[in-house]
C-alpha atoms as a PDB file:
ATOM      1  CA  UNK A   1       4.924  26.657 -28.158  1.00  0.00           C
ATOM      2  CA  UNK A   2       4.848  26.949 -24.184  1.00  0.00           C
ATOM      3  CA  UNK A   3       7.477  28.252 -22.149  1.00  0.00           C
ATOM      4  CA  UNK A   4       9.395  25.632 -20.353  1.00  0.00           C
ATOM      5  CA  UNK A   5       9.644  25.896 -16.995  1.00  0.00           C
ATOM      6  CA  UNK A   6      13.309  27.735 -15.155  1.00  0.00           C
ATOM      7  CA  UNK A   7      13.578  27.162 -11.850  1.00  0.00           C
ATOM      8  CA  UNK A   8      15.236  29.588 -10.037  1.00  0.00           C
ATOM      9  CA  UNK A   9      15.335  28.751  -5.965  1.00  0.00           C
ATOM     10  CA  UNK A  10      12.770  25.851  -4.981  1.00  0.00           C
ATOM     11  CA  UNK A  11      11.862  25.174  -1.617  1.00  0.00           C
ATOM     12  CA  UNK A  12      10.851  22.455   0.327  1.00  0.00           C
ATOM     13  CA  UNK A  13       9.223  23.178   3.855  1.00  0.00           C
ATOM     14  CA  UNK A  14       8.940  19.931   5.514  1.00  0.00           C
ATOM     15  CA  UNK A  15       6.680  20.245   9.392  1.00  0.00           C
ATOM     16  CA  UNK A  16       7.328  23.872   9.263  1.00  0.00           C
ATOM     17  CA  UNK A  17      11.129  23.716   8.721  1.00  0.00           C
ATOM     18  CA  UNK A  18      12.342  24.692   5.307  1.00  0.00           C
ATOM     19  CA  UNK A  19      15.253  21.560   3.584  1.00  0.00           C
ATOM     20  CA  UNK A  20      17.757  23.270   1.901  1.00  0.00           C
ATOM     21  CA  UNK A  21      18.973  20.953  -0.988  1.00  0.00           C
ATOM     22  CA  UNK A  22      20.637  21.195  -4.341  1.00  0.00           C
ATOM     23  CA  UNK A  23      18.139  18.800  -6.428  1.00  0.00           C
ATOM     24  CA  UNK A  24      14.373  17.726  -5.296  1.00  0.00           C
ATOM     25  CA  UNK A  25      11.259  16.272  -7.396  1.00  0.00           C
ATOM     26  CA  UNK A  26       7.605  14.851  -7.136  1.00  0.00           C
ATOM     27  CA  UNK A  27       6.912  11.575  -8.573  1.00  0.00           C
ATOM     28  CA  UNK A  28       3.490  10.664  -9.210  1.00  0.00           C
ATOM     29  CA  UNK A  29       2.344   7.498 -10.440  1.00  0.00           C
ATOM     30  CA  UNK A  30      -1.227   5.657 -11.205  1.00  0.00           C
ATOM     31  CA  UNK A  31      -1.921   2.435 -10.856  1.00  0.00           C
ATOM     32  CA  UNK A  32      -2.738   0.588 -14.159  1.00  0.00           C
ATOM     33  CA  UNK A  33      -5.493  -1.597 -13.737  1.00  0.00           C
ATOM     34  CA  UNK A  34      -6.284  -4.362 -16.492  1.00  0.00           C
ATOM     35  CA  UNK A  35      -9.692  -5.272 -17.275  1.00  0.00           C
ATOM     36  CA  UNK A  36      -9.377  -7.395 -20.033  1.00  0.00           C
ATOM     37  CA  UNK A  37     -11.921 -10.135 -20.459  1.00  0.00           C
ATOM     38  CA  UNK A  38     -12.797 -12.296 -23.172  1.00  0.00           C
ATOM     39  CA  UNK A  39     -15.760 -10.234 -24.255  1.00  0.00           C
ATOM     40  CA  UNK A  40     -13.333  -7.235 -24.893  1.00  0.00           C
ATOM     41  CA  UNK A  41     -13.490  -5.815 -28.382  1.00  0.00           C
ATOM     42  CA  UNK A  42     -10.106  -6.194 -29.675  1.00  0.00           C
ATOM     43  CA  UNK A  43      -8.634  -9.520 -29.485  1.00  0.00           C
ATOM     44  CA  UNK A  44      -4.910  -8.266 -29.956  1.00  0.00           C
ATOM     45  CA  UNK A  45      -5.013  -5.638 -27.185  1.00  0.00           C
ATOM     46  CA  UNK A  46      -5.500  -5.448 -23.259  1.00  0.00           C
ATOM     47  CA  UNK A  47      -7.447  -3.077 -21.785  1.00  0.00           C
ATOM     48  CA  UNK A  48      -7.079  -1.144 -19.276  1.00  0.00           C
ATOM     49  CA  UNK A  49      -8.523   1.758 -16.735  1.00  0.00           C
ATOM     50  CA  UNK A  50      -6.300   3.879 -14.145  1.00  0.00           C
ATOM     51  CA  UNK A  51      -6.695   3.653 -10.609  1.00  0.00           C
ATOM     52  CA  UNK A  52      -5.647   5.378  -7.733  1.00  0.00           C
ATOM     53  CA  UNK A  53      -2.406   7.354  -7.555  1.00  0.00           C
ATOM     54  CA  UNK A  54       0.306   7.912  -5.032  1.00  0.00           C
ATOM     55  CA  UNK A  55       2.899  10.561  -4.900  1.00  0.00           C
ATOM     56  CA  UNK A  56       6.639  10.763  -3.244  1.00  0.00           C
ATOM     57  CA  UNK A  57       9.000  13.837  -2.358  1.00  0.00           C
ATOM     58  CA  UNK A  58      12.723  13.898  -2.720  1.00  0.00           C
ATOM     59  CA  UNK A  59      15.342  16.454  -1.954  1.00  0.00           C
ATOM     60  CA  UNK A  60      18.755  15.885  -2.272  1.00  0.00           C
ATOM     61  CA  UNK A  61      22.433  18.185  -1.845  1.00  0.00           C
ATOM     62  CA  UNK A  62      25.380  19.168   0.786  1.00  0.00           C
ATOM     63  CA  UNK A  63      24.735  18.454   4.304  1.00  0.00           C
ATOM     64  CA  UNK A  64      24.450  21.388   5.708  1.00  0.00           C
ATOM     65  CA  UNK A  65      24.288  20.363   9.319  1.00  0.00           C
ATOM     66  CA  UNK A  66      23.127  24.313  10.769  1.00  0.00           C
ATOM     67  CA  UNK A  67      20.214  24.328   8.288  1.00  0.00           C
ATOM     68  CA  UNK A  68      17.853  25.497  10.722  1.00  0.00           C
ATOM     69  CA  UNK A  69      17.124  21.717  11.756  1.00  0.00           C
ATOM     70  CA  UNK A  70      16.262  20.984   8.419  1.00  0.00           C
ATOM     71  CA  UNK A  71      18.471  17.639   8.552  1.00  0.00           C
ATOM     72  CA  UNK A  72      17.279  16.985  12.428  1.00  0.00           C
ATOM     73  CA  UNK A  73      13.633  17.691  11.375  1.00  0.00           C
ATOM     74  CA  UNK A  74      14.200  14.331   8.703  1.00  0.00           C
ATOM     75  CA  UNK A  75      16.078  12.519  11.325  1.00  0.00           C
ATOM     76  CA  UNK A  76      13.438  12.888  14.016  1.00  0.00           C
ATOM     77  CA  UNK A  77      10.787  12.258  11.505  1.00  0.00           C
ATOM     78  CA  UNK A  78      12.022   8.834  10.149  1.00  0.00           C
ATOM     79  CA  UNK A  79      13.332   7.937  13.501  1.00  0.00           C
ATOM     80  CA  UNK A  80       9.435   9.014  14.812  1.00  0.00           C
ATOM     81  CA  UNK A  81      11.624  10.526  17.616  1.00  0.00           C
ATOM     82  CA  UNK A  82       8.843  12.316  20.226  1.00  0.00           C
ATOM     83  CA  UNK A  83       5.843  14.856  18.265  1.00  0.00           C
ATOM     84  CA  UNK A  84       8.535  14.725  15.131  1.00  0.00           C
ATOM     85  CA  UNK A  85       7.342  11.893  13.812  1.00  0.00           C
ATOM     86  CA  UNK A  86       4.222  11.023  11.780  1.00  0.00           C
ATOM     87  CA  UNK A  87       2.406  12.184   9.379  1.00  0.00           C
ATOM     88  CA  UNK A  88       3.633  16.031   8.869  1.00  0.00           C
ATOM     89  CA  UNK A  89       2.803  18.939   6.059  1.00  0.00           C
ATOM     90  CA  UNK A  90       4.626  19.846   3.162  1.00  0.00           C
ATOM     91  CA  UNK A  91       5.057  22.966   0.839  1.00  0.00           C
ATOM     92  CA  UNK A  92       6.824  22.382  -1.894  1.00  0.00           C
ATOM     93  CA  UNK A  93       7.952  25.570  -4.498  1.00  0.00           C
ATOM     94  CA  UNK A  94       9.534  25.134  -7.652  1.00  0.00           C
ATOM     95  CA  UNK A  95      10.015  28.280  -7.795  1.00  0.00           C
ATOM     96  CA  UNK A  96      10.268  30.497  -4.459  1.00  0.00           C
ATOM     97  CA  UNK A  97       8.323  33.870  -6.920  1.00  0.00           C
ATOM     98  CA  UNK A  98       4.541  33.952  -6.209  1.00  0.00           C
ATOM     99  CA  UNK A  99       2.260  31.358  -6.580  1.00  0.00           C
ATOM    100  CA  UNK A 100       0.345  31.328 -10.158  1.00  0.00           C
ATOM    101  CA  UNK A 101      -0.969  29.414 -12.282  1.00  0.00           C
ATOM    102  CA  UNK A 102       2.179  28.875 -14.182  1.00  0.00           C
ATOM    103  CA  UNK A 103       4.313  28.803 -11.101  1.00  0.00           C
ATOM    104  CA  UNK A 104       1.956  26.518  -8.197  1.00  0.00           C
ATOM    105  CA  UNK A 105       3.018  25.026  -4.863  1.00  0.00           C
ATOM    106  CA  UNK A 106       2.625  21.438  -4.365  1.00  0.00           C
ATOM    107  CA  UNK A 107       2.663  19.685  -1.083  1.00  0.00           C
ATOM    108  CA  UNK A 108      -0.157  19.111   1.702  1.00  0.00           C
ATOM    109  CA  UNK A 109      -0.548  21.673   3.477  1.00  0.00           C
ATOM    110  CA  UNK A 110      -2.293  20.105   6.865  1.00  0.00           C
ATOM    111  CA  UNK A 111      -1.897  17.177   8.313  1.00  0.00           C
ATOM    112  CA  UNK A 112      -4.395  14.574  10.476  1.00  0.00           C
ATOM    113  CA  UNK A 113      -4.731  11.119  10.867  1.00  0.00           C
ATOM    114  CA  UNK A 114      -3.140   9.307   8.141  1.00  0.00           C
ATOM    115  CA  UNK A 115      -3.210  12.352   5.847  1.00  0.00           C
ATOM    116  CA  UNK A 116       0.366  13.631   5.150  1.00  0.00           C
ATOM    117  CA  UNK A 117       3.598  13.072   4.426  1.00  0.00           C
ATOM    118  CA  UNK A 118       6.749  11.256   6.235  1.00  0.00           C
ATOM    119  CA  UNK A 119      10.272  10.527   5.609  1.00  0.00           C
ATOM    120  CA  UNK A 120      10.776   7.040   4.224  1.00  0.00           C
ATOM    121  CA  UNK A 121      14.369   7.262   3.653  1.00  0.00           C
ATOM    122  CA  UNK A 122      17.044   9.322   5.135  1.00  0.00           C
ATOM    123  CA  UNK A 123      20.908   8.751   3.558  1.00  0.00           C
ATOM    124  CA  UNK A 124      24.014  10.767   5.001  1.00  0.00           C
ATOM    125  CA  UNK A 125      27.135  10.395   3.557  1.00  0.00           C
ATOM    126  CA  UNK A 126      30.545  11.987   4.045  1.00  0.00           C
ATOM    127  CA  UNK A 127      34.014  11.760   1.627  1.00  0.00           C
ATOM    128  CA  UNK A 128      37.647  13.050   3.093  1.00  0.00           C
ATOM    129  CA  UNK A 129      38.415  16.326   1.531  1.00  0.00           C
ATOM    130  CA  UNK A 130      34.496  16.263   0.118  1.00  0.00           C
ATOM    131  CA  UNK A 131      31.195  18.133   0.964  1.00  0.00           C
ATOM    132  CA  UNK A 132      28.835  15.694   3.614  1.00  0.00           C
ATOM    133  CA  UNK A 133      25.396  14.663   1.171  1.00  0.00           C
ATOM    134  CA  UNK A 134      22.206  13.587   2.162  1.00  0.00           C
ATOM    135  CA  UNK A 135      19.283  12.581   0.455  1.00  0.00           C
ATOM    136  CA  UNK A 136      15.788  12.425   1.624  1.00  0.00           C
ATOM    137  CA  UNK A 137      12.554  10.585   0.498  1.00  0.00           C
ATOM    138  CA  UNK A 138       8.884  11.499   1.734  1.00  0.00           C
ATOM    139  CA  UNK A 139       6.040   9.493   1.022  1.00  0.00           C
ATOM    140  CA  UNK A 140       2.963  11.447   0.826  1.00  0.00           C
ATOM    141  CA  UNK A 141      -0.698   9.686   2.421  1.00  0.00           C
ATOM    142  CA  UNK A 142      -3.755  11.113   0.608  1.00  0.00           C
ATOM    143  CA  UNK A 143      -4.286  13.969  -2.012  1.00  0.00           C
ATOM    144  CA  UNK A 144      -1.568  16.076  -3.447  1.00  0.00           C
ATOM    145  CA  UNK A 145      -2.287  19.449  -3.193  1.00  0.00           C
ATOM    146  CA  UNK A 146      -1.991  21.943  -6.075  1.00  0.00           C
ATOM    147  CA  UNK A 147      -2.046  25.994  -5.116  1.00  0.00           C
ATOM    148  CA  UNK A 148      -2.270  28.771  -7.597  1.00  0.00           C
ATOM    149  CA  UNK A 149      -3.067  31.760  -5.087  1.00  0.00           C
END
């Protein structure tokens, strides 16, 4: 039986500037592409082949407003305020240990052209007597990286 994995500090460096969050993810889906025809072998069931994927970032926790610009850094982005905006890089830890094979980054680590990430939604939110939230979604543009060393 494998181990499961324990995370025990991810990170999330976003263009350079590390989000500090309390909950983040990857989300990686294929496109399902049906290629049923009426030659196909089995009358009862559709058939299908997978196309291409796409992948999106979240992070998620307290506001923390002196993080380094880490809450600036996802305003400017979305807001494509000046050389903020754009496609940018991202390094994304599970685990902060070394890199290994049982413990890899993902993320893009350059970014050019339309190859990269950017923030596609950016939500604040403050109670009285509460800690201030945000929540952040990335879309990543082209491959997602995997690094083991």
């Amino acid at each position: 039986m494998a181990t499961a994995a324990v995370t025990k500090n991810f990170t999330s460096t976003f263009a350079g500037v590390e989000i500090c969050g309390a909950t983040s993810s990857i989300d990686i889906s294929a496109d399902s592409i049906d290629v049923t025809t009426s030659c196909s072998t089995n009358d009862d069931a559709r058939e299908f082949i997978q196309g291409r994927y796409q992948w999106t970032h979240a992070v998620s926790g307290p506001a923390d407003m002196a993080n380094g610009g880490g809450i600036e850094t996802l305003f400017d982005n979305i807001c494509n305020v000046s050389a903020a905006g754009g496609y940018q890089t991202l390094v994304y830890a599970m685990d902060d240990g070394g890199k290994s094979v049982t413990n890899p980054d993902f993320g893009v680590p350059t970014a050019s052209g339309q190859l990269g990430v950017f923030v596609t939604s950016l939500s604040l939110s403050a109670d009285t007597g509460g800690a201030a939230t945000f929540s952040t979604t990335m879309q990543g543009s082209g491959v997602l990286a995997r690094d083991e060393s």
